[in-house]
PDB file of N, CA and C in Angstrom:
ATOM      1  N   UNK A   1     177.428   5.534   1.270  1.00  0.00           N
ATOM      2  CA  UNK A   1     176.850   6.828   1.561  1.00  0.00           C
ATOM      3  C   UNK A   1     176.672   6.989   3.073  1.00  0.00           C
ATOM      4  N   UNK A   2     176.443   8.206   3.749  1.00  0.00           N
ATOM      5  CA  UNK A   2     176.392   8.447   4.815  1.00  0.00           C
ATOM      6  C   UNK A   2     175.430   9.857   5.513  1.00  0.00           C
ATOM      7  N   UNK A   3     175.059   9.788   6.318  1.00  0.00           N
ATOM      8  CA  UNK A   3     174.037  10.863   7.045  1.00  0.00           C
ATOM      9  C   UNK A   3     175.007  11.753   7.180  1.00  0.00           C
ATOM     10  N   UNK A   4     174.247  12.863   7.772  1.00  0.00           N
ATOM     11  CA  UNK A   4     175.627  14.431   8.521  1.00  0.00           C
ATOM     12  C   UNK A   4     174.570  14.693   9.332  1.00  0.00           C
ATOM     13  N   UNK A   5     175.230  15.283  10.598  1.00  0.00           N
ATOM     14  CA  UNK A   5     174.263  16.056  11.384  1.00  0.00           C
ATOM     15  C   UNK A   5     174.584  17.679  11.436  1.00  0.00           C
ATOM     16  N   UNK A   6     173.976  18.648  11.591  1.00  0.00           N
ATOM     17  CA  UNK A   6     174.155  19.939  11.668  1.00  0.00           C
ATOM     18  C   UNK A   6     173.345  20.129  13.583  1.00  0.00           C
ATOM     19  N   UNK A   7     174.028  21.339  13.907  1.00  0.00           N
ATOM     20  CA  UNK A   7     173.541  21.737  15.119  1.00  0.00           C
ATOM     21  C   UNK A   7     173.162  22.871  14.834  1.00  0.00           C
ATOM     22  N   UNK A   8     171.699  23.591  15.471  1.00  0.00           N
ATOM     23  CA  UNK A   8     171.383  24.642  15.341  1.00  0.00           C
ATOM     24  C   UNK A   8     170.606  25.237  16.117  1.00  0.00           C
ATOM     25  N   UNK A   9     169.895  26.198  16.177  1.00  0.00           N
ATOM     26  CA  UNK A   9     168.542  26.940  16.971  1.00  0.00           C
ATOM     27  C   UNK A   9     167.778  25.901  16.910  1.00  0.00           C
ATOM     28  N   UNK A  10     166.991  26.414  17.881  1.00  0.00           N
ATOM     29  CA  UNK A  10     165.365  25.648  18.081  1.00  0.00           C
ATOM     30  C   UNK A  10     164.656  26.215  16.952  1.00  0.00           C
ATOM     31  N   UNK A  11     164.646  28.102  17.592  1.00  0.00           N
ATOM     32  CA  UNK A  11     164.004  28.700  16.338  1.00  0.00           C
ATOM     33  C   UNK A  11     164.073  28.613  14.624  1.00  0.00           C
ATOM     34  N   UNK A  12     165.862  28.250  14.218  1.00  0.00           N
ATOM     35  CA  UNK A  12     166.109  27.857  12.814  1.00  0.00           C
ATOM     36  C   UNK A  12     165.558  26.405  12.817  1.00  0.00           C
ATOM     37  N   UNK A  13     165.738  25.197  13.545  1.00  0.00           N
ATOM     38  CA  UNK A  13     165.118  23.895  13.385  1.00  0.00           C
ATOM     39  C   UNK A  13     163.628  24.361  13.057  1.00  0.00           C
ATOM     40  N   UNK A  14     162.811  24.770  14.011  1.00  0.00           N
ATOM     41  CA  UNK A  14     161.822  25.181  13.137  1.00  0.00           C
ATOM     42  C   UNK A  14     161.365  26.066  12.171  1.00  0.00           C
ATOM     43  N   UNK A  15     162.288  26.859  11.495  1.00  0.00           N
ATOM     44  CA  UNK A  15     161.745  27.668  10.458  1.00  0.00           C
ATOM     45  C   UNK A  15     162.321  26.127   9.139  1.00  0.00           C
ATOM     46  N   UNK A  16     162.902  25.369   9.420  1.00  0.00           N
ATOM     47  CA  UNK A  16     163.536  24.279   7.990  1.00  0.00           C
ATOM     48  C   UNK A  16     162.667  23.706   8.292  1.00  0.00           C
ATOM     49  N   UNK A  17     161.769  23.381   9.556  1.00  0.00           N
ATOM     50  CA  UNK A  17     160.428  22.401   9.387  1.00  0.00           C
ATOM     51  C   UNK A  17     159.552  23.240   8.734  1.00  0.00           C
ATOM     52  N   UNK A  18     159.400  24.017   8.295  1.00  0.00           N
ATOM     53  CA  UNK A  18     158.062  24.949   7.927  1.00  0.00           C
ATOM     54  C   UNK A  18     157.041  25.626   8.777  1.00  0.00           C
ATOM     55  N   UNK A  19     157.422  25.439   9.889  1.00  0.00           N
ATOM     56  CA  UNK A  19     156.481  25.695  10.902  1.00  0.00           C
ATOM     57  C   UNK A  19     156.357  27.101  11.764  1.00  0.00           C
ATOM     58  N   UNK A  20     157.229  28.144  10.834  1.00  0.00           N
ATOM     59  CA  UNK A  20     157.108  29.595  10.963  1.00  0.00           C
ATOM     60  C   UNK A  20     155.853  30.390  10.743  1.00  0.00           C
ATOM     61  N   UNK A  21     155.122  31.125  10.610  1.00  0.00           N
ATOM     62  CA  UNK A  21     153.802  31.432  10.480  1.00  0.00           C
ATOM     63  C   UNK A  21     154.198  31.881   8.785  1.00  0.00           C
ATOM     64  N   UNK A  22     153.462  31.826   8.100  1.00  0.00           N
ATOM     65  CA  UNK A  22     153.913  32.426   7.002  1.00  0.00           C
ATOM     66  C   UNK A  22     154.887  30.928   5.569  1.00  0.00           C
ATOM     67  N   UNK A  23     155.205  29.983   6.720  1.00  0.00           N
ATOM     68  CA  UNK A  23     156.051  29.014   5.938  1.00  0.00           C
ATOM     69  C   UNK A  23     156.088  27.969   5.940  1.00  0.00           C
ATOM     70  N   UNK A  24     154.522  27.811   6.555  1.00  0.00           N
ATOM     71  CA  UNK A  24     153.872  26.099   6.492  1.00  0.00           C
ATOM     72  C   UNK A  24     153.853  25.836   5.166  1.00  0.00           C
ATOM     73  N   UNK A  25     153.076  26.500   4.059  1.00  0.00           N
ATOM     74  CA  UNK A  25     152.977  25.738   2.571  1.00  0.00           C
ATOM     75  C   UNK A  25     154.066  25.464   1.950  1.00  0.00           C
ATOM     76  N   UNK A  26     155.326  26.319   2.174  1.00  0.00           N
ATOM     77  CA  UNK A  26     156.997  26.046   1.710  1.00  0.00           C
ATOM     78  C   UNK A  26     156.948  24.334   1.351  1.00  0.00           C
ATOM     79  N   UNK A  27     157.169  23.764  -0.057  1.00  0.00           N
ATOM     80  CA  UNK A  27     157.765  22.893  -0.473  1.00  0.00           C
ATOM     81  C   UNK A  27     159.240  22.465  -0.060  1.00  0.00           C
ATOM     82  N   UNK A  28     160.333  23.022  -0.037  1.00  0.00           N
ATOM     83  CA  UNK A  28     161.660  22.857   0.370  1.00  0.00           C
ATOM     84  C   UNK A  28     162.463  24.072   0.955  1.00  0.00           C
ATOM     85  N   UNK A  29     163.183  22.721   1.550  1.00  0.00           N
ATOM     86  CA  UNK A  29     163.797  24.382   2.616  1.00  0.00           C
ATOM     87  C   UNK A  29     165.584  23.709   1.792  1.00  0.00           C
ATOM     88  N   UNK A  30     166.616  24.220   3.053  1.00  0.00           N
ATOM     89  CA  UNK A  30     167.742  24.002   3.024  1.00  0.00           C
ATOM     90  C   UNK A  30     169.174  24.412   3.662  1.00  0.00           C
ATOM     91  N   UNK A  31     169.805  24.024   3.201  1.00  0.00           N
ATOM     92  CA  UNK A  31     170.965  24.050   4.644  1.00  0.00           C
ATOM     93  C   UNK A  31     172.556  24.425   3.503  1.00  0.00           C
ATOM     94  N   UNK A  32     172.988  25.414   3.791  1.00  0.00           N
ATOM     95  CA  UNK A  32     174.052  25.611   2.919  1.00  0.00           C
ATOM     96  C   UNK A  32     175.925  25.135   3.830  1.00  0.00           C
ATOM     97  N   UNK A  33     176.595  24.761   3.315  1.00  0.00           N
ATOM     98  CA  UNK A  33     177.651  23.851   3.775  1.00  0.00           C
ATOM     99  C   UNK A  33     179.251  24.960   2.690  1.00  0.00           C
ATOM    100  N   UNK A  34     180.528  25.171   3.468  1.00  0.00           N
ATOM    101  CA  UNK A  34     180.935  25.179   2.631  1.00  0.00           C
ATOM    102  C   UNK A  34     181.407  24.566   1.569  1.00  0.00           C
ATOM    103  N   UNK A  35     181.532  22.867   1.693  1.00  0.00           N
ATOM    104  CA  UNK A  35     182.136  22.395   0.641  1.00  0.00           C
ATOM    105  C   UNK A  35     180.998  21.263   1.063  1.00  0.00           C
ATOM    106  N   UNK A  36     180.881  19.984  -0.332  1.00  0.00           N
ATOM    107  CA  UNK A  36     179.984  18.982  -0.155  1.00  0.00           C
ATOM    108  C   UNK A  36     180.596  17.930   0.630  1.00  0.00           C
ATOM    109  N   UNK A  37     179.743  17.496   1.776  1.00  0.00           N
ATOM    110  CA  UNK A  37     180.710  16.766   2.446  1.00  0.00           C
ATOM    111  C   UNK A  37     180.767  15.086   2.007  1.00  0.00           C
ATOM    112  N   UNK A  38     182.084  14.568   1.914  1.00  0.00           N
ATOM    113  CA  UNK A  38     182.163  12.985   1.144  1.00  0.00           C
ATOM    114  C   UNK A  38     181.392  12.028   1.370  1.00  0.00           C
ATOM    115  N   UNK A  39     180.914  11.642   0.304  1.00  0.00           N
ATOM    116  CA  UNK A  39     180.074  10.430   0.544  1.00  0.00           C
ATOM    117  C   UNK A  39     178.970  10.870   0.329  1.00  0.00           C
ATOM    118  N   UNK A  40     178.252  11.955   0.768  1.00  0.00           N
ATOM    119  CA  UNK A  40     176.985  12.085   0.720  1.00  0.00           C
ATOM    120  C   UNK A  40     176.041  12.558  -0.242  1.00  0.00           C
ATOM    121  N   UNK A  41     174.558  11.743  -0.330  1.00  0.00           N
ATOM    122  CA  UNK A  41     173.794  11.476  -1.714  1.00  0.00           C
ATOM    123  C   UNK A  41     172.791  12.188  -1.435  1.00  0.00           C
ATOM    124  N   UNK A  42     172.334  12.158  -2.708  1.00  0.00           N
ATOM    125  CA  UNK A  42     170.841  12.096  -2.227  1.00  0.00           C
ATOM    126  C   UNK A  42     170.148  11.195  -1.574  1.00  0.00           C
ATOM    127  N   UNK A  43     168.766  11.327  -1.025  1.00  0.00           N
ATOM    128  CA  UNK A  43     167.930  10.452  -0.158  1.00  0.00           C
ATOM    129  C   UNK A  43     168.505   9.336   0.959  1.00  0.00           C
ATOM    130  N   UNK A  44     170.063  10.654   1.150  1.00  0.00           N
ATOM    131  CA  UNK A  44     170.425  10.444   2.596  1.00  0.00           C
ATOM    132  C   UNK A  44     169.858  11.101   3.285  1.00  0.00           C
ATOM    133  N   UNK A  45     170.002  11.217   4.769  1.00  0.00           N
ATOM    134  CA  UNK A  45     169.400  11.712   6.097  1.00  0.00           C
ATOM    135  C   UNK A  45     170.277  13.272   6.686  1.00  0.00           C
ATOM    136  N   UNK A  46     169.510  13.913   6.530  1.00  0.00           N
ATOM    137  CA  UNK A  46     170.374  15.586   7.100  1.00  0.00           C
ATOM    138  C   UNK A  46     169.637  15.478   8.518  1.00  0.00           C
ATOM    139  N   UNK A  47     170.250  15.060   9.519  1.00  0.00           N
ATOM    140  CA  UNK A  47     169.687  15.336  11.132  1.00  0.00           C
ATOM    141  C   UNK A  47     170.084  16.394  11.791  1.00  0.00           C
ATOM    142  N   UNK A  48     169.227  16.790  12.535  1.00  0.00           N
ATOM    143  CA  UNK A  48     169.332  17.996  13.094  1.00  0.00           C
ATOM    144  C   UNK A  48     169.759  18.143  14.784  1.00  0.00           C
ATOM    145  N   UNK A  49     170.291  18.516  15.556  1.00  0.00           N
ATOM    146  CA  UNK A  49     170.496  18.826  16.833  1.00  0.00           C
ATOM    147  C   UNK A  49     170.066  20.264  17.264  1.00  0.00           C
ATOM    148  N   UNK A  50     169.486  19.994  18.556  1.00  0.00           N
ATOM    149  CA  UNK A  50     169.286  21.600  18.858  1.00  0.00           C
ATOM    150  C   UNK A  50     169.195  21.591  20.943  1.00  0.00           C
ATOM    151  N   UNK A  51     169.996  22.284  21.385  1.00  0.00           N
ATOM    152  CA  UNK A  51     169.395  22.081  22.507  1.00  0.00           C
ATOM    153  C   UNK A  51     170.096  20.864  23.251  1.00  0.00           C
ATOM    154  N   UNK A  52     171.517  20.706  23.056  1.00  0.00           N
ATOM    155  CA  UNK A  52     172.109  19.025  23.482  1.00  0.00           C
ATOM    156  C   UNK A  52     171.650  18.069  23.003  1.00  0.00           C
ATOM    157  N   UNK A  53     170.644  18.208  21.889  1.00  0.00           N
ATOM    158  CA  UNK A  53     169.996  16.884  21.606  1.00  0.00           C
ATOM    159  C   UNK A  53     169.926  16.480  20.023  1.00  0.00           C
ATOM    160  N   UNK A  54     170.225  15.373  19.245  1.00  0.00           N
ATOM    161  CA  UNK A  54     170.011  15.369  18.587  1.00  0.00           C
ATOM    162  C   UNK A  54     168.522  14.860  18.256  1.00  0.00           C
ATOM    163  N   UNK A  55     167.709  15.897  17.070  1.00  0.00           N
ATOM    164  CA  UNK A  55     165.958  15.466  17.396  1.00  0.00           C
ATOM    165  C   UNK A  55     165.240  14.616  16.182  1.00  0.00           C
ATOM    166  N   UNK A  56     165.849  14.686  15.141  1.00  0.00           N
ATOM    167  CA  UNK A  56     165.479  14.217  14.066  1.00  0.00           C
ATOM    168  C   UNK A  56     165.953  14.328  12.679  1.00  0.00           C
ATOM    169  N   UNK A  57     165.267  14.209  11.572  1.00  0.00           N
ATOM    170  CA  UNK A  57     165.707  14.312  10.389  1.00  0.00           C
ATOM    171  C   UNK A  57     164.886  14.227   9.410  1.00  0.00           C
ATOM    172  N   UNK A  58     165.325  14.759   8.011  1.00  0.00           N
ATOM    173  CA  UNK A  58     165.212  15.354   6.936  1.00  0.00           C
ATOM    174  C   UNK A  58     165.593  13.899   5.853  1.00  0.00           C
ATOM    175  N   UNK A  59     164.814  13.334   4.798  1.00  0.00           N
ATOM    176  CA  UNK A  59     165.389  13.018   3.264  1.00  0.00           C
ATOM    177  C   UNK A  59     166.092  13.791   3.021  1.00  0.00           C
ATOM    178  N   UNK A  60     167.192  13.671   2.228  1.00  0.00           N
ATOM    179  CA  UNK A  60     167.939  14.803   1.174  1.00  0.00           C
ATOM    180  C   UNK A  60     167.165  14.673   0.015  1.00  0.00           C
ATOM    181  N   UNK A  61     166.850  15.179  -0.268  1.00  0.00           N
ATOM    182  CA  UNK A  61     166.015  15.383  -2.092  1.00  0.00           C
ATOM    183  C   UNK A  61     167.488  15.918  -3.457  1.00  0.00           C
ATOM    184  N   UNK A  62     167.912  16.735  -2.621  1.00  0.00           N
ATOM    185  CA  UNK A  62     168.950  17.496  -3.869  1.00  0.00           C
ATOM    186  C   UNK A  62     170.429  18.014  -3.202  1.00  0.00           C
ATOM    187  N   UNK A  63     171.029  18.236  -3.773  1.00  0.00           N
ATOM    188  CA  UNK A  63     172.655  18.496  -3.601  1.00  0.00           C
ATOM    189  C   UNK A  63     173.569  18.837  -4.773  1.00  0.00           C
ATOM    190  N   UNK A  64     173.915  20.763  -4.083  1.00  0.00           N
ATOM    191  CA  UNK A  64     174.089  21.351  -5.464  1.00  0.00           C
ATOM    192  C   UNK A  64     175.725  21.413  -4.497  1.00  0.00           C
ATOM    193  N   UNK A  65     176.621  20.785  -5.582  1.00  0.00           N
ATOM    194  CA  UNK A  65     177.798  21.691  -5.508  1.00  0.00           C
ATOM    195  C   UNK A  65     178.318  22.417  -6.105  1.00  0.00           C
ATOM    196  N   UNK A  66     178.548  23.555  -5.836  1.00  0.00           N
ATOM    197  CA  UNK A  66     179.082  24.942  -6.294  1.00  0.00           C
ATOM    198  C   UNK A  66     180.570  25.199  -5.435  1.00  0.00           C
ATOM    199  N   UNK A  67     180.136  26.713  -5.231  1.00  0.00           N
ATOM    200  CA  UNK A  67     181.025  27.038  -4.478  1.00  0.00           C
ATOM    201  C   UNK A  67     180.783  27.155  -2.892  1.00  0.00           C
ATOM    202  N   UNK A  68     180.493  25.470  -3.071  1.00  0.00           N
ATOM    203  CA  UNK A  68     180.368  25.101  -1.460  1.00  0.00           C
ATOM    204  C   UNK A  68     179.155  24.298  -1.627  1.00  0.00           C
ATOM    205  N   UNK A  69     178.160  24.074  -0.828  1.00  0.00           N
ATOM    206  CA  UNK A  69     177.046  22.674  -1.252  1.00  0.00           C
ATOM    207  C   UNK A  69     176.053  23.538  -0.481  1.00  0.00           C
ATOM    208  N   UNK A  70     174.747  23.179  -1.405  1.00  0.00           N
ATOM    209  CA  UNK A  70     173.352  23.739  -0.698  1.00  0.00           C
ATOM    210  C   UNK A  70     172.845  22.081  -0.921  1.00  0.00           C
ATOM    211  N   UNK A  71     172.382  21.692   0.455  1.00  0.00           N
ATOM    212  CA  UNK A  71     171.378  20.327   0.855  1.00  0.00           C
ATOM    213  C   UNK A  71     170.435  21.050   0.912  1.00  0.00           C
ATOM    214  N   UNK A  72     169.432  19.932  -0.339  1.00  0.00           N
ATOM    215  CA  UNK A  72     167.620  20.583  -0.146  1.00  0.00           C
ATOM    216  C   UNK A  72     166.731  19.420   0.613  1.00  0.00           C
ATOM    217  N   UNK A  73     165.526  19.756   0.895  1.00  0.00           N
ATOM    218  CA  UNK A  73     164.631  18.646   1.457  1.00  0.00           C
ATOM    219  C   UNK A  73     163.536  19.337   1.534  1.00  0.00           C
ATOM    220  N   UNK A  74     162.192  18.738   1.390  1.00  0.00           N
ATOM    221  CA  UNK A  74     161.113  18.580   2.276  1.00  0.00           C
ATOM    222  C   UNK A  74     160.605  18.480   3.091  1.00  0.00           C
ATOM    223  N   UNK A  75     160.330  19.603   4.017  1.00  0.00           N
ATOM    224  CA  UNK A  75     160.042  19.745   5.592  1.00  0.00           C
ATOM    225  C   UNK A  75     159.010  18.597   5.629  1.00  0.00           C
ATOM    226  N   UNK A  76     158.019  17.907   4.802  1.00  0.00           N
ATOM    227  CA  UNK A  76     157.225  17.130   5.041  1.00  0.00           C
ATOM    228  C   UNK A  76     158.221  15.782   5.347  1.00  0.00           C
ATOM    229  N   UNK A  77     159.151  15.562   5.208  1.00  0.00           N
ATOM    230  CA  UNK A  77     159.740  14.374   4.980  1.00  0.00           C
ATOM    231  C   UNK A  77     160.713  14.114   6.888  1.00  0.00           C
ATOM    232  N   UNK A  78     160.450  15.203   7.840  1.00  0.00           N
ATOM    233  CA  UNK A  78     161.087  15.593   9.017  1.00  0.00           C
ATOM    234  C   UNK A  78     160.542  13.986  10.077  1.00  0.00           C
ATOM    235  N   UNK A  79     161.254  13.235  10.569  1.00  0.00           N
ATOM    236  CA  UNK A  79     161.167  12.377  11.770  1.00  0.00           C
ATOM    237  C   UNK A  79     161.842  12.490  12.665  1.00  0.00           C
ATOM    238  N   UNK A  80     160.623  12.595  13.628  1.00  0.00           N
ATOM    239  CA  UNK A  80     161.595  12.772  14.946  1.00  0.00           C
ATOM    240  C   UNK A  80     161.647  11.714  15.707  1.00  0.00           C
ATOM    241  N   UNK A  81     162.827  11.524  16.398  1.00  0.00           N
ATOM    242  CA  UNK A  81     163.495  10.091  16.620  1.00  0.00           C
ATOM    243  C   UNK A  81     163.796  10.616  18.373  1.00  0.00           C
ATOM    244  N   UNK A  82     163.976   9.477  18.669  1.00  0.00           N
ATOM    245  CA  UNK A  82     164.082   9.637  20.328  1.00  0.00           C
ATOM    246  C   UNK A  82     165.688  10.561  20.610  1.00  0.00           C
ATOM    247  N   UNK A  83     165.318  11.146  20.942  1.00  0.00           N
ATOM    248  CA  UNK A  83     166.236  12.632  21.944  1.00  0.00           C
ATOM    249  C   UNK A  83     167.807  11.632  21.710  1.00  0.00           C
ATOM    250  N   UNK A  84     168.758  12.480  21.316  1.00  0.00           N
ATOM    251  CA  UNK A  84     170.441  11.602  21.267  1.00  0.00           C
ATOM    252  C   UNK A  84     171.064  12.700  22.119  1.00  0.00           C
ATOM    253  N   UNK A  85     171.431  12.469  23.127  1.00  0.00           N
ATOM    254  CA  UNK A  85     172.596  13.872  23.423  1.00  0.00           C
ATOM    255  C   UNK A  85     173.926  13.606  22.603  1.00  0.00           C
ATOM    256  N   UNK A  86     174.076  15.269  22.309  1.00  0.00           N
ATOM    257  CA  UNK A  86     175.299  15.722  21.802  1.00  0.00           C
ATOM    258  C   UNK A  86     175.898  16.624  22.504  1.00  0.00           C
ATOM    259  N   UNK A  87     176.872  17.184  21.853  1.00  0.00           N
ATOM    260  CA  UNK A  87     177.435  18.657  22.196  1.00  0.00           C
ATOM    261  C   UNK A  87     177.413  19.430  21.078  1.00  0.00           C
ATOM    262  N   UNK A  88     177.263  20.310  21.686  1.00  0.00           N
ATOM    263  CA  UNK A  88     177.041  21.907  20.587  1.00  0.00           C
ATOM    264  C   UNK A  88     178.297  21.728  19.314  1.00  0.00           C
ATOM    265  N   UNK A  89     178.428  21.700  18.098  1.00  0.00           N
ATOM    266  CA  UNK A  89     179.462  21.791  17.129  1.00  0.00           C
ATOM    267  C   UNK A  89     178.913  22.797  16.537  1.00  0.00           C
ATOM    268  N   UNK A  90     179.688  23.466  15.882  1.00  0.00           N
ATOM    269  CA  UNK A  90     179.616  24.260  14.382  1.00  0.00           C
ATOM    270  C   UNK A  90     180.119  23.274  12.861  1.00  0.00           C
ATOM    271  N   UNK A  91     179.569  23.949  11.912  1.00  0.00           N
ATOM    272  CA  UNK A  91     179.783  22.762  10.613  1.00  0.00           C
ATOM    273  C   UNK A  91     178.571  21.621  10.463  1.00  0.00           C
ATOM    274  N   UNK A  92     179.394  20.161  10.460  1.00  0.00           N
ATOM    275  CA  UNK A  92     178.278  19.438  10.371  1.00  0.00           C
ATOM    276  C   UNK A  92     179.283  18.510  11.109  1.00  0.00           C
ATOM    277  N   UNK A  93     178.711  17.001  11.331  1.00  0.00           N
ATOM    278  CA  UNK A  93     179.986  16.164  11.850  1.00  0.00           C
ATOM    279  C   UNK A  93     178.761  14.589  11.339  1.00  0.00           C
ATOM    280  N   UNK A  94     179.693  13.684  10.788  1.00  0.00           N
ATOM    281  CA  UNK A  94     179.120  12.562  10.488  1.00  0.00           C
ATOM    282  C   UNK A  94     178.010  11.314  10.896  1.00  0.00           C
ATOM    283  N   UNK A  95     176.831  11.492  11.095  1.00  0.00           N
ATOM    284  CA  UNK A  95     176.008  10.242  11.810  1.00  0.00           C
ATOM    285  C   UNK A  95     176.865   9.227  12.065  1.00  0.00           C
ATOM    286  N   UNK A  96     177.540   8.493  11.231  1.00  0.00           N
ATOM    287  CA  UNK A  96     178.133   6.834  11.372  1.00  0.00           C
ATOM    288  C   UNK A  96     178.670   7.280  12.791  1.00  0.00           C
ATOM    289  N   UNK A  97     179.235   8.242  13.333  1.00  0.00           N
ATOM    290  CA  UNK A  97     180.279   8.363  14.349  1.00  0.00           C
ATOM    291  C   UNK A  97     179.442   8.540  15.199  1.00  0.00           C
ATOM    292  N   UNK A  98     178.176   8.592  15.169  1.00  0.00           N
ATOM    293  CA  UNK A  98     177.388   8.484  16.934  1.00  0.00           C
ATOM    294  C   UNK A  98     176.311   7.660  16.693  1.00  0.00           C
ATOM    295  N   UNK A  99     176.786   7.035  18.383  1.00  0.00           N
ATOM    296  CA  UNK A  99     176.078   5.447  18.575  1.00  0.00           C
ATOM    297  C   UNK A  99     174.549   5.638  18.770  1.00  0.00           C
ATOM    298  N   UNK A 100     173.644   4.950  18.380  1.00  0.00           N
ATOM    299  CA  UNK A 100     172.136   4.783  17.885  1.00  0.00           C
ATOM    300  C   UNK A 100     171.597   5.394  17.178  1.00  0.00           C
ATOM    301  N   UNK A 101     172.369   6.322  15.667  1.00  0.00           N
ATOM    302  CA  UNK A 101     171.700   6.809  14.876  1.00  0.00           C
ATOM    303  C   UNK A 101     172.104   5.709  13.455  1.00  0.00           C
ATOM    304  N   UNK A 102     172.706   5.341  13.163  1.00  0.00           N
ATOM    305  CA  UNK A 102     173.075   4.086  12.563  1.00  0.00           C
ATOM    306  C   UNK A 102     172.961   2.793  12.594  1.00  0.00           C
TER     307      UNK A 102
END
């Protein structure tokens, strides 16, 4: 099994933490993908980048494939890990492939 990272807003990183006014009590948030990407389970790691940086991460709790994959989680379940620079992507692109998140 394997992690994915997604890149996004500051502002969307924090509305999937819950930390929008209105969306602190939110149980689960989520991240929709077009297709499920290989390998990946549940109570793997969905990390987030925002800002050149990669900042932290998410449990996966659930993983629906349809027509295309919705990753769920628990904003309570969010660690933030020391700052990784990246570069901006669209999609998602694999943890194993960048050095000190593995």
């Amino acid at each position: 099994m394997v992690n994915i990272i997604i890149y996004t807003t500051e502002e969307k990183l924090n509305h999937k933490k819950g930390l929008k006014k209105g969306e602190e009590d939110y149980t689960h948030f989520f991240w929709e993908l077009p297709s499920l990407p290989k390998k990946l389970g549940d109570s793997e790691r969905i990390y987030f980048a925002t800002k050149g940086f990669i900042k932290g991460y998410f449990i996966i709790e659930d993983l629906e494939d349809y027509h295309g994959c919705k990753i769920e989680w628990n904003p309570k379940t969010w660690k933030d890990i020391k700052p990784i620079p990246t570069k901006s992507f669209q999609g998602f692109k694999y943890a194993d492939k960048v050095e000190g998140l593995e």
